[in-house]
PDB file of N, CA and C in Angstrom:
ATOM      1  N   UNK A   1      95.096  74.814 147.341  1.00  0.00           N
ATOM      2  CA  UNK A   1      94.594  76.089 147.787  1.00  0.00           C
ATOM      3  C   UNK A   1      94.363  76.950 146.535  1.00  0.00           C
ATOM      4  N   UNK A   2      92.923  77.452 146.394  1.00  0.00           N
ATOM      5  CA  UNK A   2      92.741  78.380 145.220  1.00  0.00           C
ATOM      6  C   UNK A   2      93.233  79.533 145.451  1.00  0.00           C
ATOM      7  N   UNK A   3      93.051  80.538 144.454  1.00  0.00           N
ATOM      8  CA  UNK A   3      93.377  81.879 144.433  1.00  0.00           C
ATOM      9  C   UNK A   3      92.417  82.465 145.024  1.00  0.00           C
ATOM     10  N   UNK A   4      91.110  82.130 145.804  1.00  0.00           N
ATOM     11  CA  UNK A   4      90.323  83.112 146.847  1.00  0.00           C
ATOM     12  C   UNK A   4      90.768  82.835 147.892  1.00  0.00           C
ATOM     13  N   UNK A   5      91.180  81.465 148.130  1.00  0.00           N
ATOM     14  CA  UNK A   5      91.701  80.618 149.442  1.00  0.00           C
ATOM     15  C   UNK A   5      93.124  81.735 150.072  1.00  0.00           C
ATOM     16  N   UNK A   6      94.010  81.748 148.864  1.00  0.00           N
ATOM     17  CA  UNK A   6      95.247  82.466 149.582  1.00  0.00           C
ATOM     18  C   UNK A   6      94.844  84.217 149.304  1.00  0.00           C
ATOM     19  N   UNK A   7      94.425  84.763 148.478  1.00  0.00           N
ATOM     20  CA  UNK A   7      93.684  86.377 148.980  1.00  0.00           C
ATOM     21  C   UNK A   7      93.214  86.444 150.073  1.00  0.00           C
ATOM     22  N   UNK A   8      92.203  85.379 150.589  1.00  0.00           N
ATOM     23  CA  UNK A   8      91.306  85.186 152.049  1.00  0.00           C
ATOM     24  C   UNK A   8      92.835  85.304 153.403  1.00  0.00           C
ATOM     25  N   UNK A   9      93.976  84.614 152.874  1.00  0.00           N
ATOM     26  CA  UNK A   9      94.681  84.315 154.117  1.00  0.00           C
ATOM     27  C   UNK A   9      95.243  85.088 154.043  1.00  0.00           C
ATOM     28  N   UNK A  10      96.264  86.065 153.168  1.00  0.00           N
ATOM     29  CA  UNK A  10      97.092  87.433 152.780  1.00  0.00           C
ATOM     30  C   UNK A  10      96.458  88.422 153.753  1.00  0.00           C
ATOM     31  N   UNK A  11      95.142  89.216 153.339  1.00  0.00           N
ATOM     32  CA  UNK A  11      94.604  89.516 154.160  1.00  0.00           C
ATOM     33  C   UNK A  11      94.241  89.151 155.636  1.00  0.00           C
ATOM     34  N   UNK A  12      94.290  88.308 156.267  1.00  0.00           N
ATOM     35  CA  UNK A  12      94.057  87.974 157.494  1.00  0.00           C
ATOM     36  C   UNK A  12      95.665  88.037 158.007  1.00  0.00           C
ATOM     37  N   UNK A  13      96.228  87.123 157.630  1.00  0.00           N
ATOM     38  CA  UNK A  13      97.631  87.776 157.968  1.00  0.00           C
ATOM     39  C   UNK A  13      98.299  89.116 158.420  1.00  0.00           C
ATOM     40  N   UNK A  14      97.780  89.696 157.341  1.00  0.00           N
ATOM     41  CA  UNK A  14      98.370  91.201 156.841  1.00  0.00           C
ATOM     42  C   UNK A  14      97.577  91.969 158.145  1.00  0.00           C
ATOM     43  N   UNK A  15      96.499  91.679 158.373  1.00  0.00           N
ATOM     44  CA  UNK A  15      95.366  92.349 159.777  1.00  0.00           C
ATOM     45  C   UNK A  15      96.811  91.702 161.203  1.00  0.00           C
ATOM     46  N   UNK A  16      96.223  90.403 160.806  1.00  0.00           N
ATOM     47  CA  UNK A  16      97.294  90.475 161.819  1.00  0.00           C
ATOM     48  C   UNK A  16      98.373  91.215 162.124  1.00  0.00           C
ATOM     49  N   UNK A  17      99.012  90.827 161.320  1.00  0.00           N
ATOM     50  CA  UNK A  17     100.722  91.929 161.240  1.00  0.00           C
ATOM     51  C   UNK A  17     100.738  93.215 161.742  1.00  0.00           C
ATOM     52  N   UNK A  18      99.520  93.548 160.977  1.00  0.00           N
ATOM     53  CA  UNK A  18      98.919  95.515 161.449  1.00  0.00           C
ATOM     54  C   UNK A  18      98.855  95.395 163.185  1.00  0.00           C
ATOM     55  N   UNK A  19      98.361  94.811 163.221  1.00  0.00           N
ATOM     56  CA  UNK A  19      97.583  94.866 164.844  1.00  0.00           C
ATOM     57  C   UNK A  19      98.792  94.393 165.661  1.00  0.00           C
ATOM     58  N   UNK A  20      99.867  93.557 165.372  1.00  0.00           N
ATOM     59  CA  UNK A  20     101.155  93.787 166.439  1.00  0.00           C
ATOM     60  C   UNK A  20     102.279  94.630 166.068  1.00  0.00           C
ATOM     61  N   UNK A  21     101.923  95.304 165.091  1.00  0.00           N
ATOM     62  CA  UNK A  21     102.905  96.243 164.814  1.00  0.00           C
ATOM     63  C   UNK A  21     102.546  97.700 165.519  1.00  0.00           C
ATOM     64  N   UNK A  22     100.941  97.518 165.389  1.00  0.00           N
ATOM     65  CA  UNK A  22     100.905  98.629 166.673  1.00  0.00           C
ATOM     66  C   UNK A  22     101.040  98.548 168.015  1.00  0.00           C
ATOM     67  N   UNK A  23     100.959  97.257 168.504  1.00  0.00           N
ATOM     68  CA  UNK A  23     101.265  96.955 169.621  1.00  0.00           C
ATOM     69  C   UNK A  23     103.058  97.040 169.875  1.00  0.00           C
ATOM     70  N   UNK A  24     103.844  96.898 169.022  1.00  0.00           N
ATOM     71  CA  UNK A  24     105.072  96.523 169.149  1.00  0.00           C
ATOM     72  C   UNK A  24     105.190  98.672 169.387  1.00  0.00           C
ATOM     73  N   UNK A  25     104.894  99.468 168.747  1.00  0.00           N
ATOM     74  CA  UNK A  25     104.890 100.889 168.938  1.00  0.00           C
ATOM     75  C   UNK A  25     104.921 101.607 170.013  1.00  0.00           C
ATOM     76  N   UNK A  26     103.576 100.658 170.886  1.00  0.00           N
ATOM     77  CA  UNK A  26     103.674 101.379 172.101  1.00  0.00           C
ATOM     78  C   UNK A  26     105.153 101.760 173.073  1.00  0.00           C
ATOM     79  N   UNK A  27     105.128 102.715 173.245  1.00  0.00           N
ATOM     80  CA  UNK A  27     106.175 103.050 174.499  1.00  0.00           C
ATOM     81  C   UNK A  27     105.896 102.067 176.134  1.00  0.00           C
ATOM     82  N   UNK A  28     107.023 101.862 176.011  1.00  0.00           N
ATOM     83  CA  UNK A  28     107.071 101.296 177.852  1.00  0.00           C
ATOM     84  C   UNK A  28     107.324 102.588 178.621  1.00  0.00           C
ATOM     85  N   UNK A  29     105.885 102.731 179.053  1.00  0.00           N
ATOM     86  CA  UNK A  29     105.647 104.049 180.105  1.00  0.00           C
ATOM     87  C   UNK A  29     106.523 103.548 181.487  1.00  0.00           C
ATOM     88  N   UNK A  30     107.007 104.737 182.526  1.00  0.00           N
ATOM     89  CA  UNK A  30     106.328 104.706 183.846  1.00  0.00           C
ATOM     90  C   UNK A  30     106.301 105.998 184.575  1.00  0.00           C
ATOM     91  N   UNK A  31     105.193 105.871 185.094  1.00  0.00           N
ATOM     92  CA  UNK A  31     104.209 107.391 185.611  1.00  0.00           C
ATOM     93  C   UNK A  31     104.434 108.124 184.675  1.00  0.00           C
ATOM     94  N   UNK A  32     103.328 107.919 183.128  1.00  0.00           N
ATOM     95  CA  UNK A  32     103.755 108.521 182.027  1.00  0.00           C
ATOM     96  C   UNK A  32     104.988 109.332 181.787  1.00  0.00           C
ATOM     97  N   UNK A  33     106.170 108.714 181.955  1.00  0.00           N
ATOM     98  CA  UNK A  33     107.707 109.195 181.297  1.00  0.00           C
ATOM     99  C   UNK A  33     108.307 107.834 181.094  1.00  0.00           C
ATOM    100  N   UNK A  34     109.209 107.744 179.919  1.00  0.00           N
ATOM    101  CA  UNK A  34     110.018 106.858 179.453  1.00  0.00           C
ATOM    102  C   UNK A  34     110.980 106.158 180.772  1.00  0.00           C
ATOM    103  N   UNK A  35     110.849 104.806 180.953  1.00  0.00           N
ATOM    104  CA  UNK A  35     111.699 104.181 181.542  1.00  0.00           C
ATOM    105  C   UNK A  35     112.887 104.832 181.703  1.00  0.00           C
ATOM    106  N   UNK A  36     114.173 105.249 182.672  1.00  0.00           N
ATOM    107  CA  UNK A  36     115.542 105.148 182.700  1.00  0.00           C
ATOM    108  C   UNK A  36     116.262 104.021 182.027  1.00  0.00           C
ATOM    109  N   UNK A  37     117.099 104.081 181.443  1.00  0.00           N
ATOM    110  CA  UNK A  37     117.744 103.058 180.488  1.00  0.00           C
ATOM    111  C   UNK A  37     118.121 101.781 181.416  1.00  0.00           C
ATOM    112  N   UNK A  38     118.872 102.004 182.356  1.00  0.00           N
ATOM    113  CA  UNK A  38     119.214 101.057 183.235  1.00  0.00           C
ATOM    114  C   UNK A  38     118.422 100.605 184.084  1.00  0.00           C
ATOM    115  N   UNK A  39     116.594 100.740 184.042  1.00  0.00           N
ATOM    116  CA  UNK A  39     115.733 100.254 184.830  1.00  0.00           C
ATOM    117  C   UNK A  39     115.372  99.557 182.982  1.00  0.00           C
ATOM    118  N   UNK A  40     115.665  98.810 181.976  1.00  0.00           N
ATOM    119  CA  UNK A  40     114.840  98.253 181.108  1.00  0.00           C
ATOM    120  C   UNK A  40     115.580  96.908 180.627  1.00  0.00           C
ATOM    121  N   UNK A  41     115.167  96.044 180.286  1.00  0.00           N
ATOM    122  CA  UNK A  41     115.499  94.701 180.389  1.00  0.00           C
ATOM    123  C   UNK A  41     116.510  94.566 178.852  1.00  0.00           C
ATOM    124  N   UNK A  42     116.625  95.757 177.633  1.00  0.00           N
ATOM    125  CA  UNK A  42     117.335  95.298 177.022  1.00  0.00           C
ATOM    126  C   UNK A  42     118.626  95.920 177.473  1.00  0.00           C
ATOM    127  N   UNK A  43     118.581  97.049 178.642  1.00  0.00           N
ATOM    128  CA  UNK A  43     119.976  96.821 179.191  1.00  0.00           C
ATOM    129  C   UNK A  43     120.878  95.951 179.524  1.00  0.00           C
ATOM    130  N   UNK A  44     120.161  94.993 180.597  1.00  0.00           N
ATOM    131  CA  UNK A  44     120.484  94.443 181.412  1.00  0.00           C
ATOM    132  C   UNK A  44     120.956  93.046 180.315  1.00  0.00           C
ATOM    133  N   UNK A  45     120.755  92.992 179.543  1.00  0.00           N
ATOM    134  CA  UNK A  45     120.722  92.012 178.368  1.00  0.00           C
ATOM    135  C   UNK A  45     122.151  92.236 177.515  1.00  0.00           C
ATOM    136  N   UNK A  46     122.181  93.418 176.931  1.00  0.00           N
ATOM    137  CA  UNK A  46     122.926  94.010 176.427  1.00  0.00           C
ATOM    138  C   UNK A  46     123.985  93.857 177.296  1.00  0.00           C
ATOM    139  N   UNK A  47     124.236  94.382 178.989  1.00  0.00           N
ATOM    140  CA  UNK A  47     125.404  94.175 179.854  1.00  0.00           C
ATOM    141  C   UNK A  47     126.220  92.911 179.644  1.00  0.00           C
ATOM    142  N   UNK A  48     124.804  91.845 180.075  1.00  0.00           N
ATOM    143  CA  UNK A  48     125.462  90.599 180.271  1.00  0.00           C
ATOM    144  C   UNK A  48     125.778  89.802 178.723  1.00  0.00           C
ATOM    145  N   UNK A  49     125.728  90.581 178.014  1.00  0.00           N
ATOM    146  CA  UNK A  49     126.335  89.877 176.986  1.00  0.00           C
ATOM    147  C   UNK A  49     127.392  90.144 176.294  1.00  0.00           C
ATOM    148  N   UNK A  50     127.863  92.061 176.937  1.00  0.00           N
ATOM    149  CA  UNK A  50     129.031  92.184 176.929  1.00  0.00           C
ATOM    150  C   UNK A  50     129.862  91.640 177.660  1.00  0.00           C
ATOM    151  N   UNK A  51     129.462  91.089 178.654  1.00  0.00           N
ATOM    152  CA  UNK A  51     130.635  90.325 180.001  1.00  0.00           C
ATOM    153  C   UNK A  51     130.500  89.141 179.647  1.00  0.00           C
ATOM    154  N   UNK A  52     129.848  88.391 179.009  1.00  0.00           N
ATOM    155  CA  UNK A  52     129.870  86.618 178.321  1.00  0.00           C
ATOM    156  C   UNK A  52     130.934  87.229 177.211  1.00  0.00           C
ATOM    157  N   UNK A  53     130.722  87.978 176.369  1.00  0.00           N
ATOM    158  CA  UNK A  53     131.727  88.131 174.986  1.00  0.00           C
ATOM    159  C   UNK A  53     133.025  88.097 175.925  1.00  0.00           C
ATOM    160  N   UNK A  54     133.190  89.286 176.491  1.00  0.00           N
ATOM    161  CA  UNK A  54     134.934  89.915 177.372  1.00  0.00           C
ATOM    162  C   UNK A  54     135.163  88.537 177.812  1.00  0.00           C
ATOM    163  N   UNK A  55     134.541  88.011 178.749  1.00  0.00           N
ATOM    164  CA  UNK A  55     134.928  86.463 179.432  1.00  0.00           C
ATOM    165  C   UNK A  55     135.391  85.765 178.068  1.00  0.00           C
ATOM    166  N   UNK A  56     134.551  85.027 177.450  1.00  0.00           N
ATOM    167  CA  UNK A  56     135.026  83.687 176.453  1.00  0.00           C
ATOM    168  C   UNK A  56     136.041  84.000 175.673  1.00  0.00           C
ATOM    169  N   UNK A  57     136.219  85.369 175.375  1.00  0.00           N
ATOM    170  CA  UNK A  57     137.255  86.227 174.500  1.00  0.00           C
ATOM    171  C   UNK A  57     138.963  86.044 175.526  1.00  0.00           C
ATOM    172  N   UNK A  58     138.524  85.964 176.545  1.00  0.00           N
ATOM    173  CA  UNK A  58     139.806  86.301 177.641  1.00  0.00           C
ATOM    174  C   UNK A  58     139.873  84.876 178.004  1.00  0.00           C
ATOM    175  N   UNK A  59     139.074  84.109 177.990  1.00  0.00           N
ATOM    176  CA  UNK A  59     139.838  83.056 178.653  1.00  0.00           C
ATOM    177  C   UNK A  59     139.503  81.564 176.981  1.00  0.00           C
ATOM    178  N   UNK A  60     140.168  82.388 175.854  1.00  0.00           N
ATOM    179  CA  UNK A  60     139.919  81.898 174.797  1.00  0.00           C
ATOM    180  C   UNK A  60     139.298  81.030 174.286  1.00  0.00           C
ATOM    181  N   UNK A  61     137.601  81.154 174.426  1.00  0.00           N
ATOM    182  CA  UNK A  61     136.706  80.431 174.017  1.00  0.00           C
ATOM    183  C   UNK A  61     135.775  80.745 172.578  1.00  0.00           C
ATOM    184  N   UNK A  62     135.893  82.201 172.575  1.00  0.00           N
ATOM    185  CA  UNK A  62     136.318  82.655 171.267  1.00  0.00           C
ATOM    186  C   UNK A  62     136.994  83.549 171.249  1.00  0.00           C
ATOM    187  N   UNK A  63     136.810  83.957 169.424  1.00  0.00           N
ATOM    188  CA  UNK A  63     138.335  84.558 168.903  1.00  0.00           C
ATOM    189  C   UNK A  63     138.157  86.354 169.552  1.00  0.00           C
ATOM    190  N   UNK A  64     138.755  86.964 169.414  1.00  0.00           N
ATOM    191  CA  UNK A  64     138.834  88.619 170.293  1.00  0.00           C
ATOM    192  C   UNK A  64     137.780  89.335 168.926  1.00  0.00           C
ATOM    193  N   UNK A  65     137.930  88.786 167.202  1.00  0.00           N
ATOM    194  CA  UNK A  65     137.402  89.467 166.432  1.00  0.00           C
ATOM    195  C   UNK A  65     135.874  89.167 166.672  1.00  0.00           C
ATOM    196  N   UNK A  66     135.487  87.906 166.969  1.00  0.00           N
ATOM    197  CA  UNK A  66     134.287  87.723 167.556  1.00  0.00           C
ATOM    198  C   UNK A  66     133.828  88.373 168.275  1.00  0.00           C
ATOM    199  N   UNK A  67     134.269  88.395 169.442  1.00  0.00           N
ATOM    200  CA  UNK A  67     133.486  89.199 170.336  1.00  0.00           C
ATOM    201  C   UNK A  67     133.596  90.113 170.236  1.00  0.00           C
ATOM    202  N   UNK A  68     134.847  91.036 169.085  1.00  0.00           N
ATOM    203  CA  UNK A  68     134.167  92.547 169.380  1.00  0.00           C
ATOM    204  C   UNK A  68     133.195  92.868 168.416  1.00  0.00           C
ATOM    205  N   UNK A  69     132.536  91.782 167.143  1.00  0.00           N
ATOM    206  CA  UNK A  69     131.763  91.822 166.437  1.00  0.00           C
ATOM    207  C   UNK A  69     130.276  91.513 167.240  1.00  0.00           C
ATOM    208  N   UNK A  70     130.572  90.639 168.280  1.00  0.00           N
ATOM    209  CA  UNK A  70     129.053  90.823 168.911  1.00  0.00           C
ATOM    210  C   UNK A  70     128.818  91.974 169.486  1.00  0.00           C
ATOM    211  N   UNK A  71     130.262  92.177 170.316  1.00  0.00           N
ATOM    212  CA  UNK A  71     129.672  93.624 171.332  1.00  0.00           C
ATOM    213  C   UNK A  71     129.487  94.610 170.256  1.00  0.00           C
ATOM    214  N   UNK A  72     130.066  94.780 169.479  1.00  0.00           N
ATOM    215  CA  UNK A  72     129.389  95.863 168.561  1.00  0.00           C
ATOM    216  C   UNK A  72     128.042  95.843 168.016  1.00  0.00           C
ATOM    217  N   UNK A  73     127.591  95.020 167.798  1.00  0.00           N
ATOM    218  CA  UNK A  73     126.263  94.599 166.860  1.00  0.00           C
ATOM    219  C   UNK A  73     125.412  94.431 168.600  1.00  0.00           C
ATOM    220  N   UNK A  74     125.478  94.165 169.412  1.00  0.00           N
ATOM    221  CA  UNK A  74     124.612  94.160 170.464  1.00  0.00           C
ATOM    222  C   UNK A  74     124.271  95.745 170.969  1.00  0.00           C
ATOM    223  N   UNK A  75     125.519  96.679 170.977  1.00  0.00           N
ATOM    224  CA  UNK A  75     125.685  97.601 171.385  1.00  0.00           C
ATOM    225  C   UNK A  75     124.617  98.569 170.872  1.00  0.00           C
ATOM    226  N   UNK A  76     125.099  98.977 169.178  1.00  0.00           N
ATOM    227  CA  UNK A  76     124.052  99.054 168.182  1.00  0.00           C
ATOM    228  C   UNK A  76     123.039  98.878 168.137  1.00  0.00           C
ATOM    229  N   UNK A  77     122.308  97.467 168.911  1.00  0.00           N
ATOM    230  CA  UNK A  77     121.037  96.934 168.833  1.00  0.00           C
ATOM    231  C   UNK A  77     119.842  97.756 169.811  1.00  0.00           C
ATOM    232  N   UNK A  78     121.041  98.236 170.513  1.00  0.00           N
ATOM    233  CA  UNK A  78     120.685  98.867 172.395  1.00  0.00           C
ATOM    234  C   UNK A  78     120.294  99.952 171.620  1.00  0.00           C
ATOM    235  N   UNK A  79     121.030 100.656 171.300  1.00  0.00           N
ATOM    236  CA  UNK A  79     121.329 102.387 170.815  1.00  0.00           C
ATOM    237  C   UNK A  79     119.592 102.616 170.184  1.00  0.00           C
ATOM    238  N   UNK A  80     119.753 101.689 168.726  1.00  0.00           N
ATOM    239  CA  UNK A  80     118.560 102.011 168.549  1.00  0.00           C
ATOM    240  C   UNK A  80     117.256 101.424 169.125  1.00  0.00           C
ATOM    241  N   UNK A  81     117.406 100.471 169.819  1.00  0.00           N
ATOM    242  CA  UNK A  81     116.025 100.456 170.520  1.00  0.00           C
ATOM    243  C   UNK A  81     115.742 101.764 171.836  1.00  0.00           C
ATOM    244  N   UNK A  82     116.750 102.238 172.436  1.00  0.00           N
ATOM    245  CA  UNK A  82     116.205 103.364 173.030  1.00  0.00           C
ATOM    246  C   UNK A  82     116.248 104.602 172.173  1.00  0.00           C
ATOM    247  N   UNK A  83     117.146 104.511 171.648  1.00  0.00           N
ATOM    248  CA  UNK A  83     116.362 106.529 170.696  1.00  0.00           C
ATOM    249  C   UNK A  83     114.933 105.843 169.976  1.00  0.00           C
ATOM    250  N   UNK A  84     114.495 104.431 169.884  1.00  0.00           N
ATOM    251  CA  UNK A  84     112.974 104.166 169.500  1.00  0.00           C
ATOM    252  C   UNK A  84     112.063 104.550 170.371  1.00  0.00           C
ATOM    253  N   UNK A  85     112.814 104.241 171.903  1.00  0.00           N
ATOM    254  CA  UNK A  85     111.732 104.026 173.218  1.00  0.00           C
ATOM    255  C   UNK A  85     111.426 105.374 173.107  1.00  0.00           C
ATOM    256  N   UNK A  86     112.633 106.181 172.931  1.00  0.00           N
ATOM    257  CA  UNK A  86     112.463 107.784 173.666  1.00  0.00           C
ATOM    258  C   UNK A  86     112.063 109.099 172.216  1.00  0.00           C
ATOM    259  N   UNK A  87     111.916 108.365 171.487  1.00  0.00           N
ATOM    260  CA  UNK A  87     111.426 109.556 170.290  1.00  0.00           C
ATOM    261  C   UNK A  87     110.005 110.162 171.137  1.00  0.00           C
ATOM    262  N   UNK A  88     109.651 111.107 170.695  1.00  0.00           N
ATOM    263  CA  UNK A  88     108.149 111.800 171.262  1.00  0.00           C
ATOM    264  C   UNK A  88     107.070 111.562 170.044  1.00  0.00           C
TER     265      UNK A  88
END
């Protein structure tokens, strides 16, 4: 691959990238207002993966520092994807 060959693909890439990064921006409307938190699928995600951690943690499938390192880092993950959803 020459050096016009990979400039040619950088650029096409890079278009790409642009064009789902604005797509990734959009807000999940409904009747133009922000979803309720508990009507959006990384809730419901976030729940059940605090109750898989609490379970395997309690009936020692993993260690208690584990799972409170996932539920934390999942928790976190939640937080900022809705102050993303809901900025104006």
């Amino acid at each position: 691959m020459n050096l016009l060959q990979k400039i040619r693909l950088y650029f096409t890439l890079k278009k790409s990238f642009d064009e789902l990064k604005k797509e990734a921006k959009k807000e999940v409307v409904m009747n133009g207002e922000t979803k309720p938190g508990y009507k959006t699928t990384e809730f419901w995600m976030t729940v059940c993966t605090n109750i898989v951690s609490i379970v395997g943690m309690l009936k020692d499938v993993i260690p208690p520092q584990t799972a409170a390192i996932i539920i934390a880092v999942v928790n976190g993950i939640y937080g900022v994807l809705r102050t993303h959803a809901k900025k104006s």
